[in-house]
Protein backbone atom coordinates (compact mmCIF):
# COMPACT_ATOMS: atom_id res chain seq x y z
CA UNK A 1 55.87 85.47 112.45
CA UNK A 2 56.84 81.95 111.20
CA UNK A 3 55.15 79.18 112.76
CA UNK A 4 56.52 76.28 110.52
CA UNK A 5 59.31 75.11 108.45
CA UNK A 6 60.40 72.35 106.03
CA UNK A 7 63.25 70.42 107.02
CA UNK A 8 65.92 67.86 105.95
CA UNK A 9 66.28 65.97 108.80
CA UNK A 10 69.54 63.75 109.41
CA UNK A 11 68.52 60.69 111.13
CA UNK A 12 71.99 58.48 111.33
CA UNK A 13 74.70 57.61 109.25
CA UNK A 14 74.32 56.35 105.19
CA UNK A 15 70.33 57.17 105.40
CA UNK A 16 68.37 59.42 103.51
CA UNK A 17 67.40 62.73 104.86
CA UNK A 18 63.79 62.93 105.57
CA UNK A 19 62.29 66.22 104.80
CA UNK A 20 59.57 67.23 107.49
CA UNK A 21 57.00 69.88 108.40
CA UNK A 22 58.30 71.31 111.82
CA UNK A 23 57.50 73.86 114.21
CA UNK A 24 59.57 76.82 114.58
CA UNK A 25 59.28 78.92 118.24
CA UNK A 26 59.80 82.94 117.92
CA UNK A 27 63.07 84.03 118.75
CA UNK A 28 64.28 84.69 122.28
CA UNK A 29 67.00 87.29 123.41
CA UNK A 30 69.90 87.99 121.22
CA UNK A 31 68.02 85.95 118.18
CA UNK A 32 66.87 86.58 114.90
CA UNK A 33 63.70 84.56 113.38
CA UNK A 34 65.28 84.08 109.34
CA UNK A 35 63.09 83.15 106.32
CA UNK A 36 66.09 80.78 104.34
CA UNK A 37 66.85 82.17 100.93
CA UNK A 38 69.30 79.91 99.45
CA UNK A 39 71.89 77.06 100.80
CA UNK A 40 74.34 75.63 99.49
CA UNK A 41 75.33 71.48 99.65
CA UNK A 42 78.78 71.46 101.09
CA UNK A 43 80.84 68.43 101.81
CA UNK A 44 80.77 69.03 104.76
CA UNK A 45 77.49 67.80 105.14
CA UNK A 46 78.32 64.57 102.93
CA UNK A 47 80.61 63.75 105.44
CA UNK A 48 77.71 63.71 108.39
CA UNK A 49 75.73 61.79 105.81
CA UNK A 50 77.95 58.98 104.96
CA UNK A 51 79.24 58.64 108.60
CA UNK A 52 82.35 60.00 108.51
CA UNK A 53 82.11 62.83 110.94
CA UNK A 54 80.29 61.49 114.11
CA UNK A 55 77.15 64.16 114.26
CA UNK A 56 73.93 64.05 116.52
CA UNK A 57 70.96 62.83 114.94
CA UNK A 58 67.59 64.70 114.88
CA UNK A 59 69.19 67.91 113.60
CA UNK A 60 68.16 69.85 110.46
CA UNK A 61 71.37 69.69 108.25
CA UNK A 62 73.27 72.27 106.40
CA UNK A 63 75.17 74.79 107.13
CA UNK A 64 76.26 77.10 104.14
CA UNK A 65 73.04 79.60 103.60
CA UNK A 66 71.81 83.31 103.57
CA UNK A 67 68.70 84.29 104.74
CA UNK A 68 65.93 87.17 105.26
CA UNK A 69 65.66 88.78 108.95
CA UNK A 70 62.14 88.00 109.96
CA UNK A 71 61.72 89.08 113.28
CA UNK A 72 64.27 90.25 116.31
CA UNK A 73 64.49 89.25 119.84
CA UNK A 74 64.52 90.89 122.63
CA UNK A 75 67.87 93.39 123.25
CA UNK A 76 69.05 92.74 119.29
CA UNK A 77 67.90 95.40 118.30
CA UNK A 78 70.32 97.86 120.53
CA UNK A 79 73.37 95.60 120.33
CA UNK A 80 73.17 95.04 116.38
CA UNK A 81 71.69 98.10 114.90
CA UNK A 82 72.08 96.76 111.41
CA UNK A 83 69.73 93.85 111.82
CA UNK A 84 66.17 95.08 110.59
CA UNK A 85 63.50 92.70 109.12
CA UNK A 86 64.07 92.57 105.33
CA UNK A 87 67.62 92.29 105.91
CA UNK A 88 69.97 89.96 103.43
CA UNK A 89 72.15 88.04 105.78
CA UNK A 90 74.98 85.42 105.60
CA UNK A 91 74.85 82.99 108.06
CA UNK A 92 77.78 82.04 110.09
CA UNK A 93 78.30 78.31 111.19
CA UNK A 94 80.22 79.71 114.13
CA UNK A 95 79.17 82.34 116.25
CA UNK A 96 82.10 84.04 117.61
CA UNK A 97 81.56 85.11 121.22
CA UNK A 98 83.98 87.75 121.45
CA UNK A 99 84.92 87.25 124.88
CA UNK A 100 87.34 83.97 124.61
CA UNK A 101 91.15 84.28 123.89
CA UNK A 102 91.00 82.96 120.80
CA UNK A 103 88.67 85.97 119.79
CA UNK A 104 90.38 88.36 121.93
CA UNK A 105 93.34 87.59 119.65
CA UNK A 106 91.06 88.18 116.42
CA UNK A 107 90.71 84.45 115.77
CA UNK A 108 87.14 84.33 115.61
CA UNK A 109 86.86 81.21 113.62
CA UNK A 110 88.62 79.61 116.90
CA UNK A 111 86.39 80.51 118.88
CA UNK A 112 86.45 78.44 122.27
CA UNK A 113 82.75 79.28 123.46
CA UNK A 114 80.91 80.18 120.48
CA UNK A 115 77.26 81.37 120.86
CA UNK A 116 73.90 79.05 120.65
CA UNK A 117 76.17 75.66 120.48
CA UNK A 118 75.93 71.99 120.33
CA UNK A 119 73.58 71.70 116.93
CA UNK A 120 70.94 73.78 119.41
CA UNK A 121 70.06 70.89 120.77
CA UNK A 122 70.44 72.21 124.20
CA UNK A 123 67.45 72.34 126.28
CA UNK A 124 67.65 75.78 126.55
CA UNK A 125 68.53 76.26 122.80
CA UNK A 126 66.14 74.17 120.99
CA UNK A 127 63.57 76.19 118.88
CA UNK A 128 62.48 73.66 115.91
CA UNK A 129 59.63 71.04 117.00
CA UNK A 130 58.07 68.21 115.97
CA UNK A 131 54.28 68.52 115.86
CA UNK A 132 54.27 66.47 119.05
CA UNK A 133 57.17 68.68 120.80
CA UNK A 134 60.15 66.46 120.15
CA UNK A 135 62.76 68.85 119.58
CA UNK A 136 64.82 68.87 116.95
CA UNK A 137 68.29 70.47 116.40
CA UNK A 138 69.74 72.88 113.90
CA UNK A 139 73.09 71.64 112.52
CA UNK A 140 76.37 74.08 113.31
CA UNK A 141 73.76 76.46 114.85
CA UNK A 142 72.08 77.61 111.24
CA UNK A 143 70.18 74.17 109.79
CA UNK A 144 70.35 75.92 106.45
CA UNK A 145 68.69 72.91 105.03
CA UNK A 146 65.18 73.99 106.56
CA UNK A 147 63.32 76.77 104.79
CA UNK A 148 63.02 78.64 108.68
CA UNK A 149 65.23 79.03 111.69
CA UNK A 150 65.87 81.19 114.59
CA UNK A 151 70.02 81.67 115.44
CA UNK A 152 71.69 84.00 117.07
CA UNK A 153 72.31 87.29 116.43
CA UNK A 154 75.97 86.75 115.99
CA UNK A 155 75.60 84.70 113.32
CA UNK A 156 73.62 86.69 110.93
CA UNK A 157 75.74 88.99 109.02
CA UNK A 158 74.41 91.88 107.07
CA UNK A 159 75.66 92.07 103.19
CA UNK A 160 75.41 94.17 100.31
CA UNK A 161 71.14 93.49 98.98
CA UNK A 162 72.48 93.81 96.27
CA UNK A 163 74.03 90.37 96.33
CA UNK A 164 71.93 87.32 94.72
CA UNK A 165 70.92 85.22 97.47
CA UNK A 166 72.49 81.87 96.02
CA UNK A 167 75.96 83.68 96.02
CA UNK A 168 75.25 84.75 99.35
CA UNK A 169 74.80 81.19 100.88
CA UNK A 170 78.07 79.80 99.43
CA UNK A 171 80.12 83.05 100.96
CA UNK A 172 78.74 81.43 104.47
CA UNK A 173 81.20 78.49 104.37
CA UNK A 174 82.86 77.65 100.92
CA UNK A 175 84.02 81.38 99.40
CA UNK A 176 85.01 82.35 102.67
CA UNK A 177 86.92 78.82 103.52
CA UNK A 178 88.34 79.10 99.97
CA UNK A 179 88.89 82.52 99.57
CA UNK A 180 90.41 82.89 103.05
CA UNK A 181 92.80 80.31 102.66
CA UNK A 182 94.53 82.34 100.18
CA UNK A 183 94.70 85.78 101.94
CA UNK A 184 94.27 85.02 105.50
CA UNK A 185 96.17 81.90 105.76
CA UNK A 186 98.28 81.49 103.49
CA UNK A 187 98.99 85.41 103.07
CA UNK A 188 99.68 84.76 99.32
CA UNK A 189 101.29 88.00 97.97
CA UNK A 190 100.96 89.11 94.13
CA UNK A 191 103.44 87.69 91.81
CA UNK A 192 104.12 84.19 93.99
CA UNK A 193 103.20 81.09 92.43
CA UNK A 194 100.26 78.94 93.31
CA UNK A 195 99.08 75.04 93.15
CA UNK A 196 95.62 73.98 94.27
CA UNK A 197 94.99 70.38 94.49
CA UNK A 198 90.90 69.93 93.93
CA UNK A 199 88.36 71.85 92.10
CA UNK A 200 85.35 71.26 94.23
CA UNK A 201 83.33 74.93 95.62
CA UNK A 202 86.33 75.72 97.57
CA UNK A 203 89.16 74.25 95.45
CA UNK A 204 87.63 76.82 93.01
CA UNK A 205 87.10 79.52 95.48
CA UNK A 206 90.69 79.40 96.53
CA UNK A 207 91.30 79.78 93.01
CA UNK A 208 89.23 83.06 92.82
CA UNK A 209 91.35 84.21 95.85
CA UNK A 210 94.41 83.12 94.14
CA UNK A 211 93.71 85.15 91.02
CA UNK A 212 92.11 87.83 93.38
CA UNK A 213 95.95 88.61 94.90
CA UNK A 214 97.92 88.48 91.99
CA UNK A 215 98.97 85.54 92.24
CA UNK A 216 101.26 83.78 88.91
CA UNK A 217 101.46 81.16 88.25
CA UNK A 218 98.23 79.67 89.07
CA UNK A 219 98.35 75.90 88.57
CA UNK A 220 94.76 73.96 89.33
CA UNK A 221 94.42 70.22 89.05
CA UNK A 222 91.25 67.95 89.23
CA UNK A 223 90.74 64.37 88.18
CA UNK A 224 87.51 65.81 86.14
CA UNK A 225 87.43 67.79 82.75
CA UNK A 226 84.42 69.75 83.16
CA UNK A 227 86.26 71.08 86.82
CA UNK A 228 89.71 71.69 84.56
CA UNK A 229 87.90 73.58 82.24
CA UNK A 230 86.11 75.64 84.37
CA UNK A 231 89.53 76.72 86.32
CA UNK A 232 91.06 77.39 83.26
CA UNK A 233 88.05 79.85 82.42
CA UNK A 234 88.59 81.30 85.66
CA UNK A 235 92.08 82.70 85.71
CA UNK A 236 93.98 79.68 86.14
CA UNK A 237 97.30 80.04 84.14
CA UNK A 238 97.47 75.90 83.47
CA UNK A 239 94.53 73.58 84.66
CA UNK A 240 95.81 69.83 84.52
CA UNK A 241 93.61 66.82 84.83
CA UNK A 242 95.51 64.12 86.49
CA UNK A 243 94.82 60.51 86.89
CA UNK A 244 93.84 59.42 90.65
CA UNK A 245 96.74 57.18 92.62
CA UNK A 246 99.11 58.47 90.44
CA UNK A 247 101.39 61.09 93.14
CA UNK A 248 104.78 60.68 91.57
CA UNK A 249 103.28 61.02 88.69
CA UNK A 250 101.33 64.29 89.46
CA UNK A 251 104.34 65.85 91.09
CA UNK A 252 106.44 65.42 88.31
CA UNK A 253 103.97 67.06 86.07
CA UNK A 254 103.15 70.02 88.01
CA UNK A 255 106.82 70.59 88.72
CA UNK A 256 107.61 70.68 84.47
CA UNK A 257 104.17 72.93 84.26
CA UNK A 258 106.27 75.58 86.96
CA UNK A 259 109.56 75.39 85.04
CA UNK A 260 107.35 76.25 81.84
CA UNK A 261 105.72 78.89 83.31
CA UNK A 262 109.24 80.20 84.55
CA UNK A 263 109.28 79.27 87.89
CA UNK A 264 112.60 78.43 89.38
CA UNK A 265 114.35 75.12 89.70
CA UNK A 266 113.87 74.87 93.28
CA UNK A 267 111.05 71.82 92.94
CA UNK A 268 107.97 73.23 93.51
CA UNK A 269 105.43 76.42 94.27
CA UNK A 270 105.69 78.83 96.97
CA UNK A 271 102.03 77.83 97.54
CA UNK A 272 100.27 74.56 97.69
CA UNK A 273 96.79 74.63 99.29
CA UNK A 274 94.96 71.47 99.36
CA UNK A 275 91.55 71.34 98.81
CA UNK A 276 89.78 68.36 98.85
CA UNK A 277 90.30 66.23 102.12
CA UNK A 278 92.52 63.16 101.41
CA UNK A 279 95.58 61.82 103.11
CA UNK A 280 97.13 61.25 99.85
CA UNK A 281 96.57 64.28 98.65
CA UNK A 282 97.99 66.01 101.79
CA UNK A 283 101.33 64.24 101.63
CA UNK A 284 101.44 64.96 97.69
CA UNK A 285 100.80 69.18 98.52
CA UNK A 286 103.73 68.51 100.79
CA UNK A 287 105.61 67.15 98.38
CA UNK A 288 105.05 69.96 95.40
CA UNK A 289 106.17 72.82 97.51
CA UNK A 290 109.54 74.53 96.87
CA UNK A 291 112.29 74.74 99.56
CA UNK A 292 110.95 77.21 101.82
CA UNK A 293 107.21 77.59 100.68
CA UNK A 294 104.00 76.73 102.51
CA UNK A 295 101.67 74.09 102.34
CA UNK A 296 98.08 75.14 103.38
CA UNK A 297 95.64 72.57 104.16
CA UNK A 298 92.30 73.04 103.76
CA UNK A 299 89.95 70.06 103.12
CA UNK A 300 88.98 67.76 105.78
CA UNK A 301 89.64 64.37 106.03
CA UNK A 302 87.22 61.95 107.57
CA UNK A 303 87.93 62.15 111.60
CA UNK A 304 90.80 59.98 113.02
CA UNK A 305 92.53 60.20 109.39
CA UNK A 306 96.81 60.63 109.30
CA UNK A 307 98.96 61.86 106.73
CA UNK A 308 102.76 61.44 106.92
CA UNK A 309 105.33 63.39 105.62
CA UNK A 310 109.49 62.79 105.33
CA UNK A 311 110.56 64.57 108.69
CA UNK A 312 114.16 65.17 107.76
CA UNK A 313 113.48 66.69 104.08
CA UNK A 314 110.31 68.53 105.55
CA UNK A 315 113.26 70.29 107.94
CA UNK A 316 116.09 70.38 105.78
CA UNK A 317 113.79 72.25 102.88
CA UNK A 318 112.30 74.42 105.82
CA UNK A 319 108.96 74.04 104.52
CA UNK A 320 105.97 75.33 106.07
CA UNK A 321 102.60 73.74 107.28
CA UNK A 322 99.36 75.21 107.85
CA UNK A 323 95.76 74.40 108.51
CA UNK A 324 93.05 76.47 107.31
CA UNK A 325 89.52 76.33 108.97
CA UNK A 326 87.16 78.70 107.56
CA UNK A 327 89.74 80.77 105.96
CA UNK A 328 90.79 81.74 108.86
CA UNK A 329 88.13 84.41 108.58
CA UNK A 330 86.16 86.93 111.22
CA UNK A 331 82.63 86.16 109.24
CA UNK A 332 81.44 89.73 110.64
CA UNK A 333 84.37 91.11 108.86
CA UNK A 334 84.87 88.07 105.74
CA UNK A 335 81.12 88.26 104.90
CA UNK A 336 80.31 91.91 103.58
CA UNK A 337 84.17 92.05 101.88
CA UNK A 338 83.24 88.95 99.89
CA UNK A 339 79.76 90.34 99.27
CA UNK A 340 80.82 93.33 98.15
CA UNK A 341 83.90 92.20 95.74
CA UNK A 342 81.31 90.07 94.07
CA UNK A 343 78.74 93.18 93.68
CA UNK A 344 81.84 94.90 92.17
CA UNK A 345 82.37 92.02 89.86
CA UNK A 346 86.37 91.11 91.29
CA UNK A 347 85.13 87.62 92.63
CA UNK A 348 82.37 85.73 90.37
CA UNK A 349 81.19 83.66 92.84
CA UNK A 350 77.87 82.88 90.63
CA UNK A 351 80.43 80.84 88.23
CA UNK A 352 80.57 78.29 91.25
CA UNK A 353 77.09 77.42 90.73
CA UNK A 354 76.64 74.44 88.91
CA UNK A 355 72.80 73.61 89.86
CA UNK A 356 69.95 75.54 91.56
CA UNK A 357 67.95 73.02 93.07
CA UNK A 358 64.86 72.38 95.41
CA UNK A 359 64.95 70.99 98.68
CA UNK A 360 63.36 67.77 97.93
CA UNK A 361 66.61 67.30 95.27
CA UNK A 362 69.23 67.61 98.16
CA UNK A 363 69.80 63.67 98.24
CA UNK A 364 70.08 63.66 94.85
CA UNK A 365 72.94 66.60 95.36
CA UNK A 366 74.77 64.78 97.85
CA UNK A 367 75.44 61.66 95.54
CA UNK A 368 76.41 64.09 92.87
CA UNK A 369 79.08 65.17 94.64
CA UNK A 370 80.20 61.64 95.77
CA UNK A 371 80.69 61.30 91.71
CA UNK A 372 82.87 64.29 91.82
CA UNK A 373 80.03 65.95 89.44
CA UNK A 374 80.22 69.72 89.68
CA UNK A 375 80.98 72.09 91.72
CA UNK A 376 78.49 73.88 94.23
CA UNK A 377 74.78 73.14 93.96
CA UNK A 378 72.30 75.33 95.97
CA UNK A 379 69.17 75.27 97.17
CA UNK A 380 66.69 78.21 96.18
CA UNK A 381 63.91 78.52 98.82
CA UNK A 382 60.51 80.00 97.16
């Protein structure tokens, strides 16, 4: 049984995280104890760090991870069968509960009451400690940023062992966000053309989805040359690097790239998925989809951020709009199809890695990806 842990701790806004020895209690019904394997530094987390999502403080950060069952509470054993000790698992950010509408419909990643939430900083919830009992929360449920934790059984998904572990930890949030977007959300069918604006892990992952499909054209953009590149290695059929605060600019280039590639005159993609978060960059996806296409948007913005759009053209053109979060993915279901494409070698997920790293490093990983510098690092737990 674990007794211990090591921890980044988030402790405000635009402050280091402070990595600390905690206490970890067994689990208690319908919980798993984990051993962490890998986790990956998502934006997400960047924008807890630098203050732009309003988070608790005294939580464990991270959210993007697999893991190694440890231990099982009581009764998760006969409700989830295929949670053993020794088993891989993805770890879910959200616990679906099953029992809402929104997962009586099948929208899981909706889910209106999901299972162990509020960071776990619930008196009843809390199971990571301070040395002298000052409890300390688990970001999104998971903490993936402590090498320990005890979740719910809901949020442990089973995957192909065959799967290496730091491949595993980016399926839990930026394959499946990425990937998702593109066949969940979107519904992208084979043969219809594609644009993704940002080549961060799930700029890139959208891409593998895009390819994934069928999808042609593919068009990729990025503002760095080591993110075109890699796109272009990946299946994209043109990767452009474009110059920031440039929109006009970068629609009128991606709309000559389409009529290249033989897409029709009708002024843009049937797909546009943006991936990276902005306002700007939002209104520009808007703008580079055809007359009838769909813009999918799936980075987020700082809170309280607006886009705007021309109302009357955004009608006339009968243009779609739609929001992605997580892919609109069931992670019971997402998880072991993602696992297993990889396995089969349709979805090269390790190709997203651009750094295996400790977790005394994961400061260091957050300001690289304030620079823009790579695309997914992950922490490797010993």
């Amino acid at each position: 049984m674990i007794a211990e842990l090591r921890g980044a701790v988030f402790h405000g806004p635009r402050r280091p995280l402070a990595i600390e020895r905690l206490r970890l209690d067994p689990p208690g019904p319908g919980e798993v104890s984990v051993r962490m394997a890998a986790s990956g530094v998502c934006h997400s987390d960047l924008h807890v760090v630098d203050g732009e999502w309003a988070r608790p403080e005294g939580v464990v950060l991270g959210h993007e991870g697999a893991a190694v069952v440890e231990s099982l509470g009581e009764d998760v054993a006969e409700r989830f069968p295929e949670l053993r000790p020794g088993v891989l698992v993805v770890l879910a950010w959200t616990a679906p509960c099953g029992a809402c509408g929104s997962c009586r419909r099948g929208e899981g990643w909706q889910c209106a009451r999901p299972v162990a939430p509020d960071h776990r900083l619930r008196d009843d919830l809390v199971r990571v400690h301070r040395a002298d009992g000052t409890p300390i929360g688990t970001y999104s449920g998971i903490g993936t940023f402590g090498s320990a934790q005890v979740v719910a059984a809901e949020a442990a998904i089973p995957i192909d062992p065959r799967t290496p572990v730091e491949v595993a930890a980016l399926i839990g949030c930026a394959v499946s966000t990425g990937v998702g977007a593109v066949l969940e959300t979107a519904r992208v069918r084979p043969g219809e053309s594609v644009v993704i604006v940002g080549l961060g892990g799930v700029g890139l992952s959208a891409l593998l989805g895009a390819v994934l499909v069928g999808a042609s054209p593919i068009v990729a953009l990025d503002t760095r040359r080591e993110k075109v590149d890699l796109a272009r290695s990946l299946g994209a059929t043109a990767a452009i690097r474009v110059l920031p605060g440039d929109p006009a600019g970068t629609a009128t280039l991606v709309r000559s790239t389409l009529e290249r590639l033989g897409v029709g005159p009708e002024g843009g993609a049937d797909h546009v998925l943006e991936c990276i978060g902005l306002p700007a960059t939002a209104e520009l996806a808007v703008e580079m989809t055809r007359p009838g296409g769909a813009t999918t948007l799936v980075g987020m913005t700082p809170q309280g951020e607006r886009a705007s759009i021309d109302v009357y053209r955004f009608v006339e053109d009968g243009k779609r709009l739609l929001g992605s979060n997580y892919g609109s993915s069931v992670p019971a279901i997402a998880f072991p199809r993602l696992a297993r494409l990889h396995v089969e070698g349709r979805l090269p997920v390790d190709r997203l890695v651009s750094e295996r790293i400790r977790l005394e490093d994961v400061d260091a990983a957050l300001d690289a990806m304030r620079r823009g510098d790579g695309a997914r690092r992950v922490i490797v737990y010993d």
